[in-house]
N, C-alpha and C. Protein backbone atom coordinates (compact mmCIF):
# COMPACT_ATOMS: atom_id res chain seq x y z
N UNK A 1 3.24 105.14 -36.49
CA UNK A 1 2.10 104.35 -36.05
C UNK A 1 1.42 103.76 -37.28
N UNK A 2 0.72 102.54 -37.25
CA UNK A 2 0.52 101.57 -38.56
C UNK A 2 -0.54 102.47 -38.75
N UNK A 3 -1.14 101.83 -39.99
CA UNK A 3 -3.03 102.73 -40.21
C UNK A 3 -3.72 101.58 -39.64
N UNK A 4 -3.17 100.52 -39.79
CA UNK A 4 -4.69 100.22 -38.59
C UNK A 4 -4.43 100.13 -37.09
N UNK A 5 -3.57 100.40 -36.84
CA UNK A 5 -3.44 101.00 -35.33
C UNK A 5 -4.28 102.24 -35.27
N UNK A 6 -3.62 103.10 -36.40
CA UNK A 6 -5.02 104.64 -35.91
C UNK A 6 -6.31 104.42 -36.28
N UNK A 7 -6.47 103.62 -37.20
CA UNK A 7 -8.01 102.81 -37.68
C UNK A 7 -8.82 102.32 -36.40
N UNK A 8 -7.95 101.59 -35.45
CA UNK A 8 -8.94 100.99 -33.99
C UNK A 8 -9.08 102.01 -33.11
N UNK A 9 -8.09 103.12 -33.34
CA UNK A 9 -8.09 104.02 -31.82
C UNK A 9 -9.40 105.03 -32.54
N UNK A 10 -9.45 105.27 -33.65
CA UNK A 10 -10.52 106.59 -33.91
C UNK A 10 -11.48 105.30 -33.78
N UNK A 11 -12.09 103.95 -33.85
CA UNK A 11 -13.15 103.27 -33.81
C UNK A 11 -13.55 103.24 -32.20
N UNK A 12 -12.45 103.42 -31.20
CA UNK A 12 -12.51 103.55 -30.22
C UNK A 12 -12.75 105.10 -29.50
N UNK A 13 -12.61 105.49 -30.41
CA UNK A 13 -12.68 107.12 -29.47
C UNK A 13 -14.18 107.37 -30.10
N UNK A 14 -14.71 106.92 -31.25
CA UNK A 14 -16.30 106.96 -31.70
C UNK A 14 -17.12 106.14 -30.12
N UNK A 15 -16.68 105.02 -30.57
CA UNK A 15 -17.30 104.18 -29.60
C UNK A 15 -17.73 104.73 -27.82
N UNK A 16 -16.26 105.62 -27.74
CA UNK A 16 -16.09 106.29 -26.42
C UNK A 16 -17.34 107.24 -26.28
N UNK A 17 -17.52 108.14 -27.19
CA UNK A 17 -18.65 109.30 -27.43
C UNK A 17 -19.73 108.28 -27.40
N UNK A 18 -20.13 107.61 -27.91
CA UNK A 18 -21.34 106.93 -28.56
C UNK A 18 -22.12 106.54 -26.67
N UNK A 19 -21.16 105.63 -25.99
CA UNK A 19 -21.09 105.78 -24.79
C UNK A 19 -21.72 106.69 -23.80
N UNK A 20 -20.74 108.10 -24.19
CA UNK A 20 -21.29 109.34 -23.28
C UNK A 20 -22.65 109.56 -23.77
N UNK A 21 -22.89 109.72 -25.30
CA UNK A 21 -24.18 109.99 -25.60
C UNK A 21 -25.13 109.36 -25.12
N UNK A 22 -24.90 108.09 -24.92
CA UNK A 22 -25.92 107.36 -24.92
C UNK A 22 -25.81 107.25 -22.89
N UNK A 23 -25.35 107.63 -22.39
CA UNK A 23 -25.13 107.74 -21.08
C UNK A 23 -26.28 109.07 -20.50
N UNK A 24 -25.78 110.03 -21.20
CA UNK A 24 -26.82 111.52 -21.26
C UNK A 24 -27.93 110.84 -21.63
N UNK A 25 -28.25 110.39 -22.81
CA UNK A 25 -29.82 110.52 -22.89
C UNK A 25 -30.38 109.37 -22.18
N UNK A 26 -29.47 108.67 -21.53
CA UNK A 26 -30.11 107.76 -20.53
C UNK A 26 -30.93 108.57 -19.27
N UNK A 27 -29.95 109.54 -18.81
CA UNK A 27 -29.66 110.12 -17.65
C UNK A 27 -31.44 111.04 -17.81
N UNK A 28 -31.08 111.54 -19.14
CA UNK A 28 -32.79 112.50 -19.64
C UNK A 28 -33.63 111.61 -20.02
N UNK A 29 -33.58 110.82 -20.28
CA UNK A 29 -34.76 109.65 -20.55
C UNK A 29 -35.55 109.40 -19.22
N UNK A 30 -34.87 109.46 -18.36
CA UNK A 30 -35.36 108.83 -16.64
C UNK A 30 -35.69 109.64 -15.90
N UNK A 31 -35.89 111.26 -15.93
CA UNK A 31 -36.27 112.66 -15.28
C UNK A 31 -37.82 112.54 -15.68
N UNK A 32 -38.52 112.59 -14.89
CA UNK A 32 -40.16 112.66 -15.14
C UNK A 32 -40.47 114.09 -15.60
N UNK A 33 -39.41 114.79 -16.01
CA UNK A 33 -39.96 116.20 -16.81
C UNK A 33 -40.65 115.90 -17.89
N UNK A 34 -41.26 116.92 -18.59
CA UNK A 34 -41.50 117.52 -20.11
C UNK A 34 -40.66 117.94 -20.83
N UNK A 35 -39.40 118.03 -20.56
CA UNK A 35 -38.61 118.55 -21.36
C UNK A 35 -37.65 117.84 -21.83
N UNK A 36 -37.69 116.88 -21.30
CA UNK A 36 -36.55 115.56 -21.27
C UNK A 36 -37.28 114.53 -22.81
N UNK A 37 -38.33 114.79 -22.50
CA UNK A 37 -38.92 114.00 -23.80
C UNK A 37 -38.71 114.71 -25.34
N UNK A 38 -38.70 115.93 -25.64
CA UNK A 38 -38.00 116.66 -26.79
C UNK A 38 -36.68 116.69 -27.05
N UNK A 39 -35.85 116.80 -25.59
CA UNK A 39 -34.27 116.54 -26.39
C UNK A 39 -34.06 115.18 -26.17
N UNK A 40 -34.91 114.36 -25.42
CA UNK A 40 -34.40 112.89 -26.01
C UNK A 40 -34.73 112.36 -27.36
N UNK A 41 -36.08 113.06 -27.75
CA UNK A 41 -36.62 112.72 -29.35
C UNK A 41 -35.56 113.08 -30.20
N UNK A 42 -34.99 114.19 -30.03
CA UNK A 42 -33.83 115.33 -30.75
C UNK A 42 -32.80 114.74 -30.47
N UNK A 43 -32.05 114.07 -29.83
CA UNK A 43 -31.40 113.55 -29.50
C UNK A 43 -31.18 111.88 -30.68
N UNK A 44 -32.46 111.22 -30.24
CA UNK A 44 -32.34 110.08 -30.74
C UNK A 44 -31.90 110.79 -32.48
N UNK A 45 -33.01 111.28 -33.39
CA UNK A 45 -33.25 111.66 -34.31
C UNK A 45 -31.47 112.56 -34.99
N UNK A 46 -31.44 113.20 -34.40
CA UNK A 46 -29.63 113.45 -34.50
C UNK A 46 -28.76 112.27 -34.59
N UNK A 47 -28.50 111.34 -33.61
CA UNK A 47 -28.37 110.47 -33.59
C UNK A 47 -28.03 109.42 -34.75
N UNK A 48 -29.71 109.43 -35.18
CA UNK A 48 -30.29 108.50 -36.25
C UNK A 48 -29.29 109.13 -37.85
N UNK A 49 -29.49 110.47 -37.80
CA UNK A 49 -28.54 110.95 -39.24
C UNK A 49 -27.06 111.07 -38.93
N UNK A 50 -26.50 110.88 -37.64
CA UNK A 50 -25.55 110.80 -37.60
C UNK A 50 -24.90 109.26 -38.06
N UNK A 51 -25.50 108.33 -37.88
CA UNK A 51 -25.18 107.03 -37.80
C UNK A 51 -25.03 107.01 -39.40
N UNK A 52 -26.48 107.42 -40.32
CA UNK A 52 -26.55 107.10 -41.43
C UNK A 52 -25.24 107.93 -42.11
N UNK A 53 -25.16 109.03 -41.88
CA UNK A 53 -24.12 109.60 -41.92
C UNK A 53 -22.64 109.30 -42.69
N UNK A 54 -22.83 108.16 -41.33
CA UNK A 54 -21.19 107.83 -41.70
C UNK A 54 -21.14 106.49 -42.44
N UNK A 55 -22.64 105.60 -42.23
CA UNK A 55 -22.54 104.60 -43.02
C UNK A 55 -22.97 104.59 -44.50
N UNK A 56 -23.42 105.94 -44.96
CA UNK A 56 -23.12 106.11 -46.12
C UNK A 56 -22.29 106.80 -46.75
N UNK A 57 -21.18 106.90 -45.53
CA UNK A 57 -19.84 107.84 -45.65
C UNK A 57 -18.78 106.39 -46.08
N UNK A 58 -18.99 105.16 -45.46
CA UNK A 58 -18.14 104.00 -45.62
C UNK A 58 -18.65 103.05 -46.78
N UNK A 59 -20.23 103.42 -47.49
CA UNK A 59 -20.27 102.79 -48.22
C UNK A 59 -19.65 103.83 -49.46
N UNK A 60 -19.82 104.94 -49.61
CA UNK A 60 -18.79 105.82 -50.44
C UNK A 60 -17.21 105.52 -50.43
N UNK A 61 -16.84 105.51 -49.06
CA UNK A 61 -15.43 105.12 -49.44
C UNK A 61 -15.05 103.88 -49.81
N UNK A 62 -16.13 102.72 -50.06
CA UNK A 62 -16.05 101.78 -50.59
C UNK A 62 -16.11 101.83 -52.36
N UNK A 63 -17.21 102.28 -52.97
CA UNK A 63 -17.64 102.41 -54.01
C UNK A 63 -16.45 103.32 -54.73
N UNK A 64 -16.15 104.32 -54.38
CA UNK A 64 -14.95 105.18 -54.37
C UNK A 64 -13.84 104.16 -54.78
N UNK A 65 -13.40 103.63 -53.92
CA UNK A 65 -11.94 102.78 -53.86
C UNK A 65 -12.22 102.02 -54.74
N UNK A 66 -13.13 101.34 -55.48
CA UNK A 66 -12.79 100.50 -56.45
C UNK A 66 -12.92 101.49 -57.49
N UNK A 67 -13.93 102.35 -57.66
CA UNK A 67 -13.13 103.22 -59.32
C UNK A 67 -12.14 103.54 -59.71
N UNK A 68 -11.75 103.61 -58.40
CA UNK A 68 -10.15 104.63 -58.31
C UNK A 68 -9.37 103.66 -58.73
N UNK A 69 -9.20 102.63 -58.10
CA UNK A 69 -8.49 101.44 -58.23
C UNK A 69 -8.72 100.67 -59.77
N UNK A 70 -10.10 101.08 -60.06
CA UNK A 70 -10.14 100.13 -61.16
C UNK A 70 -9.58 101.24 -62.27
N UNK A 71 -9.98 102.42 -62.30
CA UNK A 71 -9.01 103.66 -63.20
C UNK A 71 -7.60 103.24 -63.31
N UNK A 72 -6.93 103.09 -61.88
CA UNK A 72 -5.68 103.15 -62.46
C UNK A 72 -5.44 102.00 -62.51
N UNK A 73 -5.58 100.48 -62.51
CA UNK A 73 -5.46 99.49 -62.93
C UNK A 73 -5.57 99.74 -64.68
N UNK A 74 -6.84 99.89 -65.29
CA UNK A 74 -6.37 100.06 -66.69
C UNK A 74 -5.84 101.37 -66.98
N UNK A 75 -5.14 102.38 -66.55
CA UNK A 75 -4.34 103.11 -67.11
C UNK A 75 -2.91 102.31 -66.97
N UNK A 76 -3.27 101.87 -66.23
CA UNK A 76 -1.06 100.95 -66.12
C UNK A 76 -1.21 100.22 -66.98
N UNK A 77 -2.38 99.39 -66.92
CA UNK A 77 -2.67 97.56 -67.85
C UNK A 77 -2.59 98.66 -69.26
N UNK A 78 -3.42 99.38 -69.50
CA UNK A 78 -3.71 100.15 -71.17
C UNK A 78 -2.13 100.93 -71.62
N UNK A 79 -1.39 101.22 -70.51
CA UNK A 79 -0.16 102.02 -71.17
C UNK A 79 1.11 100.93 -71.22
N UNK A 80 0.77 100.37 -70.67
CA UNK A 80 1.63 99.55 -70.65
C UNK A 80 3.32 99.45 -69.85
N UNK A 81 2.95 100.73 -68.58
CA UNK A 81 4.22 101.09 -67.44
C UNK A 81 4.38 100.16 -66.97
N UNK A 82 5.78 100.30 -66.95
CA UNK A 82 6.55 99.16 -66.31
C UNK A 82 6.42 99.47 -64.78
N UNK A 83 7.26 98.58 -63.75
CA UNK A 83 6.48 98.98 -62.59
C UNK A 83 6.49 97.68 -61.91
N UNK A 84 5.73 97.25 -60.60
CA UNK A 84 5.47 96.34 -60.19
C UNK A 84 3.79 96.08 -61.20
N UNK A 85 3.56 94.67 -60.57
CA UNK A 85 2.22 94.10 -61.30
C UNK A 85 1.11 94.65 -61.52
N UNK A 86 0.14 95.17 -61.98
CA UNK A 86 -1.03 95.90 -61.98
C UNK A 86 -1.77 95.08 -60.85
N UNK A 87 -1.91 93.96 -61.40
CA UNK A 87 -3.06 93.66 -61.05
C UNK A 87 -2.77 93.16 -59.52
N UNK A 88 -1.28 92.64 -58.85
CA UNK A 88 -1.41 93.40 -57.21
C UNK A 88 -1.61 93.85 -56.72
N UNK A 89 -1.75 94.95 -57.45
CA UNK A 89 -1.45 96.64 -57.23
C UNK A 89 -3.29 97.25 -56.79
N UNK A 90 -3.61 96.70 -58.17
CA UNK A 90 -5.09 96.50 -57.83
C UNK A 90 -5.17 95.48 -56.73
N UNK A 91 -5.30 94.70 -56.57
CA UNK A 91 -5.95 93.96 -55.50
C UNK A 91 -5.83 94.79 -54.27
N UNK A 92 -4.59 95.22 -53.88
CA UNK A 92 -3.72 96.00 -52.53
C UNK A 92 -5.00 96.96 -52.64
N UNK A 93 -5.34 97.33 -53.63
CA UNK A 93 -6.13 99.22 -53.36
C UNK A 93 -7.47 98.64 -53.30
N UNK A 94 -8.12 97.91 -53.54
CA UNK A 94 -9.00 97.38 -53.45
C UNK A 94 -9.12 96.48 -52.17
N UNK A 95 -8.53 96.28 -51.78
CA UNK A 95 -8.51 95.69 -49.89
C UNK A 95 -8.54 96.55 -49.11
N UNK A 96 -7.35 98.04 -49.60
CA UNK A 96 -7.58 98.98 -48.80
C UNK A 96 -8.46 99.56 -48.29
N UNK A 97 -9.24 99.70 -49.66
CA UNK A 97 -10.79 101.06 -49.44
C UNK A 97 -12.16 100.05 -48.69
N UNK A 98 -12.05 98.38 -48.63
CA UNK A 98 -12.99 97.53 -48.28
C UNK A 98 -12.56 98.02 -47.03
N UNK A 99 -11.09 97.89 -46.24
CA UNK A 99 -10.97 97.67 -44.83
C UNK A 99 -11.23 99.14 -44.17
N UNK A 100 -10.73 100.04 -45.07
CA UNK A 100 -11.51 101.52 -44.97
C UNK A 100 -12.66 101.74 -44.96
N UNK A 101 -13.82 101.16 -45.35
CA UNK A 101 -15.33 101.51 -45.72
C UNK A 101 -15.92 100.40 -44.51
N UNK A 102 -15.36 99.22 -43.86
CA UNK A 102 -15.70 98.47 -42.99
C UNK A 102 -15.57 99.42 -41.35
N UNK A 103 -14.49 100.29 -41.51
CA UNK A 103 -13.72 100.96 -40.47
C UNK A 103 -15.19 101.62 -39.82
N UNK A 104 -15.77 102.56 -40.92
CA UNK A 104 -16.79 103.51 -40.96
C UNK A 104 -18.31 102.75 -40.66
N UNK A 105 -18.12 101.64 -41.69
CA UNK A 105 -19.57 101.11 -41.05
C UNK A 105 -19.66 100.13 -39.61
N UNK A 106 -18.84 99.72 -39.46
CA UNK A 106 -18.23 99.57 -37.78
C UNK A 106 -18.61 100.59 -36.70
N UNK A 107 -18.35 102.01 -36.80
CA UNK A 107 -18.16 102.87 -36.43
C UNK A 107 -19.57 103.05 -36.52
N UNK A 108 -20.65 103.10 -37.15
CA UNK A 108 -21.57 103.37 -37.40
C UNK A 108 -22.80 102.15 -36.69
N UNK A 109 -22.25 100.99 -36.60
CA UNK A 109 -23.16 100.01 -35.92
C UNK A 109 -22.63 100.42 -34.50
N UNK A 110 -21.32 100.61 -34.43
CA UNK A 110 -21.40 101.14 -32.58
C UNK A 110 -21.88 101.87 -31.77
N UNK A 111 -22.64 103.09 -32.98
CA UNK A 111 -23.36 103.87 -32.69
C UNK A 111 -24.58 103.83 -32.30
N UNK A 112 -25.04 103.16 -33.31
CA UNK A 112 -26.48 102.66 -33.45
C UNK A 112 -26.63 101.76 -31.94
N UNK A 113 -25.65 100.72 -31.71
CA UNK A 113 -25.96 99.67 -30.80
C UNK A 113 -25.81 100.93 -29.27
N UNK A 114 -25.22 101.06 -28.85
CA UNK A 114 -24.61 102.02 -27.83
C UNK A 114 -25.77 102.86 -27.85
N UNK A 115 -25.56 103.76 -28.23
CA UNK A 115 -26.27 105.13 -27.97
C UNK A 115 -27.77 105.47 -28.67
N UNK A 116 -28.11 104.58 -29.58
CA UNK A 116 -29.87 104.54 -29.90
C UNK A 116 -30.23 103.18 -29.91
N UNK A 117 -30.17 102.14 -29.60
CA UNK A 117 -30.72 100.86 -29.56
C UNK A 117 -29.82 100.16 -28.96
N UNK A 118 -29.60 100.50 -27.48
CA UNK A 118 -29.12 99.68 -26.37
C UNK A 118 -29.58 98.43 -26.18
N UNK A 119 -29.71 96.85 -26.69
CA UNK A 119 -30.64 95.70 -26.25
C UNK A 119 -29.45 95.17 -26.48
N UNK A 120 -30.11 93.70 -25.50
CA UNK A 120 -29.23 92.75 -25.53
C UNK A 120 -28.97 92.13 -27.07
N UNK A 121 -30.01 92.31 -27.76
CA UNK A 121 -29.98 91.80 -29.20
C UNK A 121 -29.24 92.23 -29.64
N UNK A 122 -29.31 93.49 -29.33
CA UNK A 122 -28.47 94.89 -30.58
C UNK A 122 -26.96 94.47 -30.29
N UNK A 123 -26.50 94.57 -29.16
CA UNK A 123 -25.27 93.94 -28.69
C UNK A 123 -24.66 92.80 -29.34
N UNK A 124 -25.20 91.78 -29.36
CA UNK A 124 -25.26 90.47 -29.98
C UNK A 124 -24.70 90.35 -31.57
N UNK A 125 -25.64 91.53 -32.39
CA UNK A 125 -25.22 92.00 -33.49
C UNK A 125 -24.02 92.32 -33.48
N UNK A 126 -23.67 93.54 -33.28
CA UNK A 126 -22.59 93.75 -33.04
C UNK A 126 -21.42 93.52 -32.64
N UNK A 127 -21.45 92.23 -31.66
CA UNK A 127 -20.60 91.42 -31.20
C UNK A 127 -20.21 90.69 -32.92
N UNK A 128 -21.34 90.24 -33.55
CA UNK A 128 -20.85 89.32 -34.45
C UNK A 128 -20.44 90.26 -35.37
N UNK A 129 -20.87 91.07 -35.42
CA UNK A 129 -20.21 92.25 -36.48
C UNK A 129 -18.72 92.00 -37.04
N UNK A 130 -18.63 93.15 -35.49
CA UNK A 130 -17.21 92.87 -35.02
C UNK A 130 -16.26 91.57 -35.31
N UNK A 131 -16.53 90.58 -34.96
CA UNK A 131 -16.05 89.44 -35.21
C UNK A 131 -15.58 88.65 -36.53
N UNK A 132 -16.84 89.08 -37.69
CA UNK A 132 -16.68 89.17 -38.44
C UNK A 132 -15.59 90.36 -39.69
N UNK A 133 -15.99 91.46 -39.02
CA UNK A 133 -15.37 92.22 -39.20
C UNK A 133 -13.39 92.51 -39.42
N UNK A 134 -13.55 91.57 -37.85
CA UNK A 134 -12.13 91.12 -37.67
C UNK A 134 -11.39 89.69 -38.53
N UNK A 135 -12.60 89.28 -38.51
CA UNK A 135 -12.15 88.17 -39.66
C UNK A 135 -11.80 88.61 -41.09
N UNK A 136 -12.56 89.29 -41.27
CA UNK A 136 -11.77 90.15 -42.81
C UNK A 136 -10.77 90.75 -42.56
N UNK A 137 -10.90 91.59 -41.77
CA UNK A 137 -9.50 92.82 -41.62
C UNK A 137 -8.23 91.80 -41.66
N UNK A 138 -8.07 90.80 -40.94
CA UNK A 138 -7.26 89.59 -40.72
C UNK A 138 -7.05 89.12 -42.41
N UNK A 139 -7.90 88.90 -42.82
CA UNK A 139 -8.05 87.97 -44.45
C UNK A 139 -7.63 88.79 -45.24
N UNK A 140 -7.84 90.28 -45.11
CA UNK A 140 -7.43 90.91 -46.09
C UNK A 140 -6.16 91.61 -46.17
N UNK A 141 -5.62 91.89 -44.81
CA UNK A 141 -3.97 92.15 -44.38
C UNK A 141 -3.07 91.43 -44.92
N UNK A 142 -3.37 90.19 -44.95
CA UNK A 142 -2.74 88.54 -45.34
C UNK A 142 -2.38 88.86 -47.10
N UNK A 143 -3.77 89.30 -47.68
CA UNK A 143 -4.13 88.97 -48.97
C UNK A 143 -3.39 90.20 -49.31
N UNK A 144 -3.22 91.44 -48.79
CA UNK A 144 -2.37 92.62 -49.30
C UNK A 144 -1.04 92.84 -49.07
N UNK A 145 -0.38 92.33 -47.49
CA UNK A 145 0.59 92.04 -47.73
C UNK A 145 1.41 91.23 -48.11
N UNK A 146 0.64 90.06 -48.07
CA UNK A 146 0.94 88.64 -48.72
C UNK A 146 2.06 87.90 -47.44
N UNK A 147 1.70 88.60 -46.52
CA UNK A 147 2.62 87.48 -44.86
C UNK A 147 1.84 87.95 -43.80
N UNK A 148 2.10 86.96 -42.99
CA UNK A 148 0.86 86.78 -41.60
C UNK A 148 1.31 88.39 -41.39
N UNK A 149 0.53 89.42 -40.26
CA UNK A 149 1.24 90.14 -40.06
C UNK A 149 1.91 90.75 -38.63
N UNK A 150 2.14 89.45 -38.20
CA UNK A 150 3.79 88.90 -37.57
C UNK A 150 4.61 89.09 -37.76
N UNK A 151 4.95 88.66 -39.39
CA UNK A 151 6.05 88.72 -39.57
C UNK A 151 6.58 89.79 -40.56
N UNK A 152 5.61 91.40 -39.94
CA UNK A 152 6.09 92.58 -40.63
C UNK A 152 7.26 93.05 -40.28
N UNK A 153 7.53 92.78 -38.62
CA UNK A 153 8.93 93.26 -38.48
C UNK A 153 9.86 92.54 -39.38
N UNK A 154 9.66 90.89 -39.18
CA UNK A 154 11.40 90.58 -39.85
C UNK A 154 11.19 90.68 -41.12
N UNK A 155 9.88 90.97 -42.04
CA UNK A 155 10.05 91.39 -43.45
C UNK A 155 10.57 92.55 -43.61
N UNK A 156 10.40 93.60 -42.85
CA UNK A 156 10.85 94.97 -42.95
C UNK A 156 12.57 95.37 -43.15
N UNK A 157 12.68 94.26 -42.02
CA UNK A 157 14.06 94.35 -41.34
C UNK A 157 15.23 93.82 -42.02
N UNK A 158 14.65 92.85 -42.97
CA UNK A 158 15.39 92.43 -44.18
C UNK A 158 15.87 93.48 -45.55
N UNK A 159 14.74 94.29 -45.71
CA UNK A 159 14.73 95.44 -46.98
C UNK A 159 15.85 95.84 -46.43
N UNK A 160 16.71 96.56 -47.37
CA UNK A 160 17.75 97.83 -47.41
C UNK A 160 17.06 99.04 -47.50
N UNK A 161 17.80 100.18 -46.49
CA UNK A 161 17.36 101.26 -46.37
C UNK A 161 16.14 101.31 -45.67
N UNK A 162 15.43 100.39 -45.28
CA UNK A 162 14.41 100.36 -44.09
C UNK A 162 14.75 100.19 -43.12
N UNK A 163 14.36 100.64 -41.91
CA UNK A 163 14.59 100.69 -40.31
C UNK A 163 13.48 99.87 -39.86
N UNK A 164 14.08 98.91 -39.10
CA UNK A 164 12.95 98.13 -38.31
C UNK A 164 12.37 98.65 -37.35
C-alpha cells in the first residue's frame, strides 16, 4: 500500500472520531442537565489540546525534516559520496517531511472544524484547506518523483527486478 494511500485513510479515520466526538457532545450539549455543561466544557477543552497537540506535532515533523535533510545533504555534499545527486536527494526529503507535517495539520483543522467549531465558516476553511492542501500534495509528488503520478505503474514496470 503507497504512503499516501495510508496518509488519507489515518486522515480519514481522525476525521471519523472527530465526527463521533463531536456527535456526543452535541448529543450533551442539548440535555437541559447540570452536568452536561462540565463534560461539555471538559470535553471542548480536551479537545482544544488535543488539536494543538497534533498541530504542533506536524509543525515538528516539519522543522524536523528539514534538519535532517539539511544534515545529510552536507554530509554527502562535505564527503564527497558518490551516489545519486545530493541535492535531489535533498529536495525528495524535504517534500517528504512538508507532505508529512501538512498530513498532521490537516488532521488537526478537521478536528477543530468537526468536533469544536462546527460553522458554516469553519467548514468553508477547511474546505479550502483541503483544497489547497491537495494542491501541494499534487505539486510536490510531481516535484519528488519527477512524473505525473499516473504514470507510476509504467515507470515501475520498466525497472529490472521490480514487480509492477
Amino acid at each position: 500500500m503507497r504512503r499516501s494511500t495510508i496518509g488519507s485513510l489515518a486522515v480519514a479515520g481522525i476525521a471519523a472520531t472527530a465526527v463521533a466526538i463531536g456527535t456526543a457532545r452535541a448529543q450533551l450539549g442539548g440535555e437541559e442537565t447540570r452536568t452536561a455543561e462540565p463534560i461539555a466544557a471538559l470535553t471542548d477543552t480536551i479537545l482544544h489540546w488535543i488539536t494543538r497537540a497534533i498541530e504542533y506535532g506536524g509543525i515538528a515533523v516539519i522543522v524536523l525534516g528539514i534538519v535532517i535533510a539539511t544534515a545529510a545533504y552536507l554530509r554527502k555534499k562535505l564527503s564527497g559520496a558518490r551516489g545519486g545527486d545530493p541535492y535531489d536527494e535533498y529536495r525528495a526529503s524535504l517534500g517528504r517531511s512538508i507532505l508529512l507535517g501538512l498530513e498532521f495539520l490537516v488532521a488537526a483543522d478537521i478536528i477543530n472544524t468537526v468536533a469544536i467549531e462546527p460553522t458554516m465558516d469553519s467548514v468553508l476553511v477547511l474546505g479550502g484547506i483541503v483544497l489547497i492542501r491537495t494542491f501541494l500534495s499534487f505539486a510536490l509528488e510531481v516535484e519528488i518523483e519527477g512524473r505525473w503520478p499516473w504514470q507510476n505503474h509504467r515507470a515501475r514496470a520498466g525497472k529490472p527486478g521490480e514487480s509492477a
